[in-house]
N, C-alpha and C. Protein backbone atom coordinates (compact mmCIF):
# COMPACT_ATOMS: atom_id res chain seq x y z
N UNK A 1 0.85 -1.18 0.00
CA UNK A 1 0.00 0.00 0.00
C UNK A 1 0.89 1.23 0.00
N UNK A 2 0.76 2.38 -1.07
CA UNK A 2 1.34 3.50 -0.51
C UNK A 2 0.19 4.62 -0.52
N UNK A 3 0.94 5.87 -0.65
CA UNK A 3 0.05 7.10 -0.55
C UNK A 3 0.14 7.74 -1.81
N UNK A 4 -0.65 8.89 -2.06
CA UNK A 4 -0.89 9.56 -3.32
C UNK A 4 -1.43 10.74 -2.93
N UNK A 5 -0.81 11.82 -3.63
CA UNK A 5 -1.42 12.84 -2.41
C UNK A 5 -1.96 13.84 -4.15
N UNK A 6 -3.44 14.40 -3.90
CA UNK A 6 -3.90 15.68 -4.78
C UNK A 6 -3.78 16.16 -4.62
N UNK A 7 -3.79 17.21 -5.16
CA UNK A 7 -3.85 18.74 -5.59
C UNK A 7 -5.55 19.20 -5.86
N UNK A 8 -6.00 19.39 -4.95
CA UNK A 8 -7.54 19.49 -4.85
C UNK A 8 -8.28 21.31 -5.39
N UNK A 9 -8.35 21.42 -6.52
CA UNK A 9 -9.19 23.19 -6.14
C UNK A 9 -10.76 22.97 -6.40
N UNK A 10 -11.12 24.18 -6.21
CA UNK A 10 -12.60 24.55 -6.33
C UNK A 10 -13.28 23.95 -4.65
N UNK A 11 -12.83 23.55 -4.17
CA UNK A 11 -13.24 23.33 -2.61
C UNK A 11 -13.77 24.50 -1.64
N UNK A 12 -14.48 24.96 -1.69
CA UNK A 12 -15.10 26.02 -0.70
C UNK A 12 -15.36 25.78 1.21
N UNK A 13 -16.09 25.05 1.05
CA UNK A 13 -16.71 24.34 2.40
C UNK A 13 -16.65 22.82 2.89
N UNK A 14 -17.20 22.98 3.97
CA UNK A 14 -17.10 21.27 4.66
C UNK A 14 -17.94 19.93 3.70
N UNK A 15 -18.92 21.08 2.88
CA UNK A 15 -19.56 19.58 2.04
C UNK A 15 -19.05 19.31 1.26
N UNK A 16 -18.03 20.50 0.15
CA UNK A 16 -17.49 20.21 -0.76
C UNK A 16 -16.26 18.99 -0.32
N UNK A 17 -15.54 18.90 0.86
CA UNK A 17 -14.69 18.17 1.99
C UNK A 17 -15.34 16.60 1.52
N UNK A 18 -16.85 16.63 2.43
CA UNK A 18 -17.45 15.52 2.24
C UNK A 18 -17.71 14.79 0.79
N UNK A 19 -18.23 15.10 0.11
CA UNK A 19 -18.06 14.97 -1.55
C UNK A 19 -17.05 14.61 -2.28
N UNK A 20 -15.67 15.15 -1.98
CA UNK A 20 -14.63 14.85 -3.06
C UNK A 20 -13.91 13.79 -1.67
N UNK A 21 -14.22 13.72 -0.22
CA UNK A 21 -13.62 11.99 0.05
C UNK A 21 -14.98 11.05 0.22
N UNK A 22 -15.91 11.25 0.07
CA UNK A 22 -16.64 9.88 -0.30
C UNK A 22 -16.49 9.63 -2.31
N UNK A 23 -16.11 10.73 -2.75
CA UNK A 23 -16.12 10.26 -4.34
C UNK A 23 -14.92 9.13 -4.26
N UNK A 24 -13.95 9.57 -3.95
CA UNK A 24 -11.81 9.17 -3.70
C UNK A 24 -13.01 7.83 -3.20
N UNK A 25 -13.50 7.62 -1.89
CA UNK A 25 -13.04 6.28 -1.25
C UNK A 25 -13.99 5.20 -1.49
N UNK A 26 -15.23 5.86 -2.63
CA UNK A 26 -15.42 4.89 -3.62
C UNK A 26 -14.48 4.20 -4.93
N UNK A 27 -13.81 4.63 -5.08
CA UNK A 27 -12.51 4.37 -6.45
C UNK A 27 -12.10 2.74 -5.88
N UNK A 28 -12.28 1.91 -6.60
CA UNK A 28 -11.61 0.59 -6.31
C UNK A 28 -10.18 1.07 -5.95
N UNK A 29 -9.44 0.16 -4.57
CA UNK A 29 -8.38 0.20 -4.61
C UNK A 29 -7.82 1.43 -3.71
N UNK A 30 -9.21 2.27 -2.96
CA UNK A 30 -8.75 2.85 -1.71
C UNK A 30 -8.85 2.42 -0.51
N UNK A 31 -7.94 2.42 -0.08
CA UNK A 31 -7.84 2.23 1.54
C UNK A 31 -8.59 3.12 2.67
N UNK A 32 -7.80 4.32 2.40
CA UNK A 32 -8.29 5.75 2.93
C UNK A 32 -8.30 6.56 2.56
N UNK A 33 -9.30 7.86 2.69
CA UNK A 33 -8.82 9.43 1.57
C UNK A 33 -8.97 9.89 2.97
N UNK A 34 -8.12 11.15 2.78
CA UNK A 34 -8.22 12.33 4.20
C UNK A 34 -7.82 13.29 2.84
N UNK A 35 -8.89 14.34 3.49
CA UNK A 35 -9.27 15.89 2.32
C UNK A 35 -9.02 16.72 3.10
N UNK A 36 -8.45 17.80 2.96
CA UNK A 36 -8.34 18.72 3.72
C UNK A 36 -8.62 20.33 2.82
N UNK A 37 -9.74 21.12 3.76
CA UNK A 37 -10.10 22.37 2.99
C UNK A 37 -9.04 23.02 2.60
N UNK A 38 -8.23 23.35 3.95
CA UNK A 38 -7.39 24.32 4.03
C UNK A 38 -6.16 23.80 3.18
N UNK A 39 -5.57 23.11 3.30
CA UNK A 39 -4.68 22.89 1.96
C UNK A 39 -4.61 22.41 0.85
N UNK A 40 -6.17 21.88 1.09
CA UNK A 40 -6.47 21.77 -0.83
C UNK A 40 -6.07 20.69 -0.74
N UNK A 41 -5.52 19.94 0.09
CA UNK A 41 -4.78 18.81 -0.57
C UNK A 41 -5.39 17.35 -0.01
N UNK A 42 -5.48 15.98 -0.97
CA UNK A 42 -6.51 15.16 -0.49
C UNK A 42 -4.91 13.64 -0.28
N UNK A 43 -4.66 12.95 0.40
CA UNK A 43 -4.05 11.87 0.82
C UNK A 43 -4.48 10.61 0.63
N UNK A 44 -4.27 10.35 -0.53
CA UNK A 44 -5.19 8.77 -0.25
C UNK A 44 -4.07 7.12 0.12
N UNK A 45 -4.27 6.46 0.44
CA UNK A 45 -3.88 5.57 0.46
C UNK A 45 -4.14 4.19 0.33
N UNK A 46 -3.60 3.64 -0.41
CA UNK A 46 -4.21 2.06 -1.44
C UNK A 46 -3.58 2.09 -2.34
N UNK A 47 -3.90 1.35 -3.32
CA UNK A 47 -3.53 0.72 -4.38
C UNK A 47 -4.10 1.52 -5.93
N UNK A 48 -4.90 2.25 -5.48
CA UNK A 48 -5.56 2.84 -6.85
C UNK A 48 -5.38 4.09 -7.75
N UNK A 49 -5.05 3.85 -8.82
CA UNK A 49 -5.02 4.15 -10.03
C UNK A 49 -5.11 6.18 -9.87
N UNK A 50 -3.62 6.89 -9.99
CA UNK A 50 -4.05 8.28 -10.16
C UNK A 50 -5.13 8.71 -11.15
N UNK A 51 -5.29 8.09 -12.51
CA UNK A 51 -6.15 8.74 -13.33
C UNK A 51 -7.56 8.92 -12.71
N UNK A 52 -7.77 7.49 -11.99
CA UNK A 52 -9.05 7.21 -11.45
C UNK A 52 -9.43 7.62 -10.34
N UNK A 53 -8.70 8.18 -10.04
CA UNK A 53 -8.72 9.32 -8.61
C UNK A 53 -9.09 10.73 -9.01
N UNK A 54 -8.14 10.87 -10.04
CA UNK A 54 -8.41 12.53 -10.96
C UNK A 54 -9.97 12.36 -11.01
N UNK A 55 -10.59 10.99 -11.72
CA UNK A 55 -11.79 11.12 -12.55
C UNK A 55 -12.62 11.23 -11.40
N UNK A 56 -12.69 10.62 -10.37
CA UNK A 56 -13.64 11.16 -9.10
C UNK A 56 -13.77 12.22 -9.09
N UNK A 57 -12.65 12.92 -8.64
CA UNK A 57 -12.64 14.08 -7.91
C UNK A 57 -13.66 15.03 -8.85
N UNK A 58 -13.03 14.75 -10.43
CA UNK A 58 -13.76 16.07 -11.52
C UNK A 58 -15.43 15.52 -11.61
N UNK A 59 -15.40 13.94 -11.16
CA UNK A 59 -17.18 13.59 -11.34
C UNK A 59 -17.55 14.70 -10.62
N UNK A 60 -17.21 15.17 -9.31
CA UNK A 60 -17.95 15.81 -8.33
C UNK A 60 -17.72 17.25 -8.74
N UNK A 61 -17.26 17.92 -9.90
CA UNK A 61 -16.89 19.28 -9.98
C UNK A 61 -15.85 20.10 -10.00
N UNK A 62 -14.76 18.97 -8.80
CA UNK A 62 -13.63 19.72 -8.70
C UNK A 62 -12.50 19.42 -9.84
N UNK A 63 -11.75 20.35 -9.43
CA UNK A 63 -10.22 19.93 -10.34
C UNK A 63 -8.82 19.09 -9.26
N UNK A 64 -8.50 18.17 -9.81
CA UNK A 64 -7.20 17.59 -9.54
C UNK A 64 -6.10 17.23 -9.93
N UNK A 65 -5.18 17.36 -9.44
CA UNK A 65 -3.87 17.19 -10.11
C UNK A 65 -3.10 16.77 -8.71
N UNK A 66 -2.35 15.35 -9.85
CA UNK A 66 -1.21 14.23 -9.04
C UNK A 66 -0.21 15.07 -8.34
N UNK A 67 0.04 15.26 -7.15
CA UNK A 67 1.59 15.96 -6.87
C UNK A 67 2.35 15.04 -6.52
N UNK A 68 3.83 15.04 -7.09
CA UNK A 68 4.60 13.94 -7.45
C UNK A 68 5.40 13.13 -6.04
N UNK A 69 5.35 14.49 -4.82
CA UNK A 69 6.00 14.00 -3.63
C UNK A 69 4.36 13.72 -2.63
N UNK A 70 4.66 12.94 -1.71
CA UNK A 70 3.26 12.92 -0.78
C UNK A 70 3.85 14.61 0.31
N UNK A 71 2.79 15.23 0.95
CA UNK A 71 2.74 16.53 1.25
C UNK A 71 1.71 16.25 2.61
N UNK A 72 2.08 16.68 3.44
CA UNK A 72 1.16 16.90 4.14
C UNK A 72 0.26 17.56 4.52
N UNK A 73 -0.82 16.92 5.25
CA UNK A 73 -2.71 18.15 4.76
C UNK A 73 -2.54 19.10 5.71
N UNK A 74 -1.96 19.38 6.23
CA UNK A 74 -2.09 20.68 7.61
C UNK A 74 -0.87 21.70 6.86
């Protein structure tokens, strides 16, 4: 298992929060997503597929992009 960390925008509030990690921790092949408003940035960990992580996130509206080192959400 490793980690994969996004680049999360268009996030405003706590539902938008809720939304883009229940989209992530439906994706076959997640373990865990942790989203965070304030840095935009979402952590997932498992086995699954960056594209298919991107494609969640934009189902729900937002934009994402892979950042190549893992980063931490605080």
């Amino acid at each position: 298992m490793s980690d994969m960390t996004l680049k999360i925008t268009g996030m405003t509030c706590a539902h938008c929060v809720r939304a883009v990690t229940q989209a992530l921790a439906q994706v076959p092949g997640v373990a865990k997503a942790q989203v965070s408003l304030e840095s935009g940035l979402a952590v997932i960990s498992g086995t699954a597929d960056g594209d298919d992580l991107m494609l969640a996130v934009t189902s729900e509206g937002y934009a994402a992009t892979v950042l190549t080192s893992p980063a931490p959400l605080a």
